[in-house]
N, C-alpha and C. Protein backbone atom coordinates (compact mmCIF):
# COMPACT_ATOMS: atom_id res chain seq x y z
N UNK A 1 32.65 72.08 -164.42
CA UNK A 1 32.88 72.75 -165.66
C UNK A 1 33.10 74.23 -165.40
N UNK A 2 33.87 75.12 -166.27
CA UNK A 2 33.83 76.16 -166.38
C UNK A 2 33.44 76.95 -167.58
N UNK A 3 32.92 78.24 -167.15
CA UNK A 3 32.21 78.99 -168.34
C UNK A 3 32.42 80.55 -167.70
N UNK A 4 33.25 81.25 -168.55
CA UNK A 4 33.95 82.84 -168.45
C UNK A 4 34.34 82.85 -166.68
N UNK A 5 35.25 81.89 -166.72
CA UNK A 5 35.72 81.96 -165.25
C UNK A 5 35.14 81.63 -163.84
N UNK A 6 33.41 80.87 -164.12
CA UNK A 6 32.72 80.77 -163.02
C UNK A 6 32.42 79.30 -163.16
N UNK A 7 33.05 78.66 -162.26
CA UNK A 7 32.69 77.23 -162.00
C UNK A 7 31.15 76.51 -161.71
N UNK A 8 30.65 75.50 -162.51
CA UNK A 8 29.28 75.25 -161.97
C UNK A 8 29.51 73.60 -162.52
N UNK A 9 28.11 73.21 -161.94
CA UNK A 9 27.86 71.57 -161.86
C UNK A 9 26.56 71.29 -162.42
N UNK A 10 26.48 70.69 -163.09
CA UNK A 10 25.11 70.06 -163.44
C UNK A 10 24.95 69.10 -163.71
N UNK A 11 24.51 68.32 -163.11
CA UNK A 11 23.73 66.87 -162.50
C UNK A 11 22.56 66.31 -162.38
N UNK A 12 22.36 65.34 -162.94
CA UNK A 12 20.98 64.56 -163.12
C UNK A 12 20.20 64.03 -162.04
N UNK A 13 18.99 64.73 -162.04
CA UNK A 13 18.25 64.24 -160.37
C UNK A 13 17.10 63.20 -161.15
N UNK A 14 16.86 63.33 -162.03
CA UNK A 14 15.53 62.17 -162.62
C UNK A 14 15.46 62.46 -163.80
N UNK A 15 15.12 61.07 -164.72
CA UNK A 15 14.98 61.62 -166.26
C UNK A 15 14.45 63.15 -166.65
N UNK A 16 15.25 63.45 -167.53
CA UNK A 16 14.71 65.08 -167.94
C UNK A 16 14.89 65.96 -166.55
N UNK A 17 15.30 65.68 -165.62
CA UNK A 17 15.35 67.03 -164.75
C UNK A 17 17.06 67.22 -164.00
N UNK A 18 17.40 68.59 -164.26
CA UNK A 18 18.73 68.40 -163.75
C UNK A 18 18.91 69.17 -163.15
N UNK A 19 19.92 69.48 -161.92
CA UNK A 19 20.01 70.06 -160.70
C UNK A 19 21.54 70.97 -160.94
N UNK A 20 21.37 72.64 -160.83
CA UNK A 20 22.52 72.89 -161.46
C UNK A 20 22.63 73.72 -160.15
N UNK A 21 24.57 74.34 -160.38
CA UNK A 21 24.97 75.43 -159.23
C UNK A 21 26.03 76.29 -159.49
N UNK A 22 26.37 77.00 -159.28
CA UNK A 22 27.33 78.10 -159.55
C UNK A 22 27.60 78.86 -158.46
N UNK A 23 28.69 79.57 -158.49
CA UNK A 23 29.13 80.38 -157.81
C UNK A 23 29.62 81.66 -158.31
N UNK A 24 29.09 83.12 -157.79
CA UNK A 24 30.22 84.50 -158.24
C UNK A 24 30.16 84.77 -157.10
N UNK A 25 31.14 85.34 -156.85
CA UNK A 25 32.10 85.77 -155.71
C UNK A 25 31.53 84.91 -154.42
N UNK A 26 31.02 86.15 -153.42
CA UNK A 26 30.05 85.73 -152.06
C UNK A 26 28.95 84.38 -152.47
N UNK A 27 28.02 84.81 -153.67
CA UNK A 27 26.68 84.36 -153.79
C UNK A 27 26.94 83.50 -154.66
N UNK A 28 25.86 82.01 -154.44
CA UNK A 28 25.94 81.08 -154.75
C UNK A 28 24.32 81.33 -155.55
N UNK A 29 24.35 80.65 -156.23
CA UNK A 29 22.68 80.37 -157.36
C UNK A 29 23.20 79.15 -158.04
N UNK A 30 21.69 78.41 -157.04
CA UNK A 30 21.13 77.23 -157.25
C UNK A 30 19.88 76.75 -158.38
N UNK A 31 19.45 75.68 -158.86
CA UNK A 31 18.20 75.84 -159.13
C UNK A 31 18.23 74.45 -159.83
N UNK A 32 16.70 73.85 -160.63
CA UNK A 32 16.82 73.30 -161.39
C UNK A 32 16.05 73.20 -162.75
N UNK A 33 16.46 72.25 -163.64
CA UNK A 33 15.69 72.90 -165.18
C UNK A 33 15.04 71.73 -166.04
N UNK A 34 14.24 71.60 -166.25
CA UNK A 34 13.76 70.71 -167.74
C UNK A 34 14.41 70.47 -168.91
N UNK A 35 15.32 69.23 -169.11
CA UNK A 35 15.55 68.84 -170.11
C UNK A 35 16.04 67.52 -170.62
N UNK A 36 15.72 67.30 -171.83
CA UNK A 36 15.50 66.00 -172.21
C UNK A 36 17.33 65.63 -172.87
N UNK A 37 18.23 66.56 -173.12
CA UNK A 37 19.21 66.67 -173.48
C UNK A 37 19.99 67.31 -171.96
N UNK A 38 21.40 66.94 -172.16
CA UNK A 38 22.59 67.14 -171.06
C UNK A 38 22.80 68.76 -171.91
N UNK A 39 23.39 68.37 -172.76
CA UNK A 39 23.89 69.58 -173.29
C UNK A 39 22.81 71.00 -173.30
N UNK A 40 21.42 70.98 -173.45
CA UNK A 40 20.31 72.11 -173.36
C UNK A 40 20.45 72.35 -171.69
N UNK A 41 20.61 71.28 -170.87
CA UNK A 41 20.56 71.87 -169.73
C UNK A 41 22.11 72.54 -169.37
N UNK A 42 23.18 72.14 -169.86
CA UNK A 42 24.37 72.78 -169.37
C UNK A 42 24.04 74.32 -170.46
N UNK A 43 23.59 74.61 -171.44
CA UNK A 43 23.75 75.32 -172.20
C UNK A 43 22.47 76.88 -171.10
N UNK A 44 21.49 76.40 -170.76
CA UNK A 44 20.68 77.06 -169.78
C UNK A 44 21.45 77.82 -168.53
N UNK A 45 22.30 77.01 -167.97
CA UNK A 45 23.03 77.17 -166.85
C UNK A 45 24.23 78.11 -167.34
N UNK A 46 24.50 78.22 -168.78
CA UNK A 46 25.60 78.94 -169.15
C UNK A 46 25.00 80.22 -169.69
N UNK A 47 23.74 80.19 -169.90
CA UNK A 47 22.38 81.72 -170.01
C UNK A 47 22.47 82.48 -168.66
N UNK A 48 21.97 81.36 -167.71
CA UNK A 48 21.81 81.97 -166.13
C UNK A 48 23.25 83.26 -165.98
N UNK A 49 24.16 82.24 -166.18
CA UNK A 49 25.64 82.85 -165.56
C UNK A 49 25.80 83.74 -166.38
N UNK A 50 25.98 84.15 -167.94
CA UNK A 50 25.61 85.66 -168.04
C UNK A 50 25.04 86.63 -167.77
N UNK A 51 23.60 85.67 -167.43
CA UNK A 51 22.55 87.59 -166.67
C UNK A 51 23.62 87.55 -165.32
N UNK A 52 23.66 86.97 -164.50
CA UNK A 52 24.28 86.90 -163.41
C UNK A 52 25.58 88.14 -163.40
N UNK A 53 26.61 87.54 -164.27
CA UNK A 53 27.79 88.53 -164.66
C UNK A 53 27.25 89.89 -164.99
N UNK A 54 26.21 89.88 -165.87
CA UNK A 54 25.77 91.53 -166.36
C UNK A 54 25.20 92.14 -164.97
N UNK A 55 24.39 91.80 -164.30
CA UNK A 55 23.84 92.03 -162.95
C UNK A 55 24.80 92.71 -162.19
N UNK A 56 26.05 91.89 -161.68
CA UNK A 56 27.16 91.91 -161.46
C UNK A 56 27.66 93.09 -161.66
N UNK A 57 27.83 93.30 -163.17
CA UNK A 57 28.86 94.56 -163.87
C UNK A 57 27.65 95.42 -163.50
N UNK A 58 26.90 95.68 -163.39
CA UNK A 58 26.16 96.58 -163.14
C UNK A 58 25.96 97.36 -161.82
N UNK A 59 26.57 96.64 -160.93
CA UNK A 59 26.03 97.02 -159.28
C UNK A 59 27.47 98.05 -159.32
């Protein structure tokens, strides 16, 4: 999937827990999250990747 130009994956490792990843530029951020819904966990992973971008615009 994509979200403001940064490709990521999120994938189901066991009920309620899902295993997400992304990429900006060099650096990759991994992790995983609690949820009982697909969509709360893709929607988390699309939170991450904004602080990420602001971080980003900031350096």
């Amino acid at each position: 999937m994509i979200y403001k130009g940064v490709e990521y994956t999120v994938t189901a490792v066991a009920p309620g827990i899902w295993k997400w990843q992304f990429r900006i530029g060099d650096k990759v951020v991994s992790g995983k999250t609690e949820a009982k819904l697909n969509l709360l966990a893709i929607r988390r992973v699309q939170l991450r990747i904004d602080r990420e971008l602001k971080k980003v615009e900031r350096e």
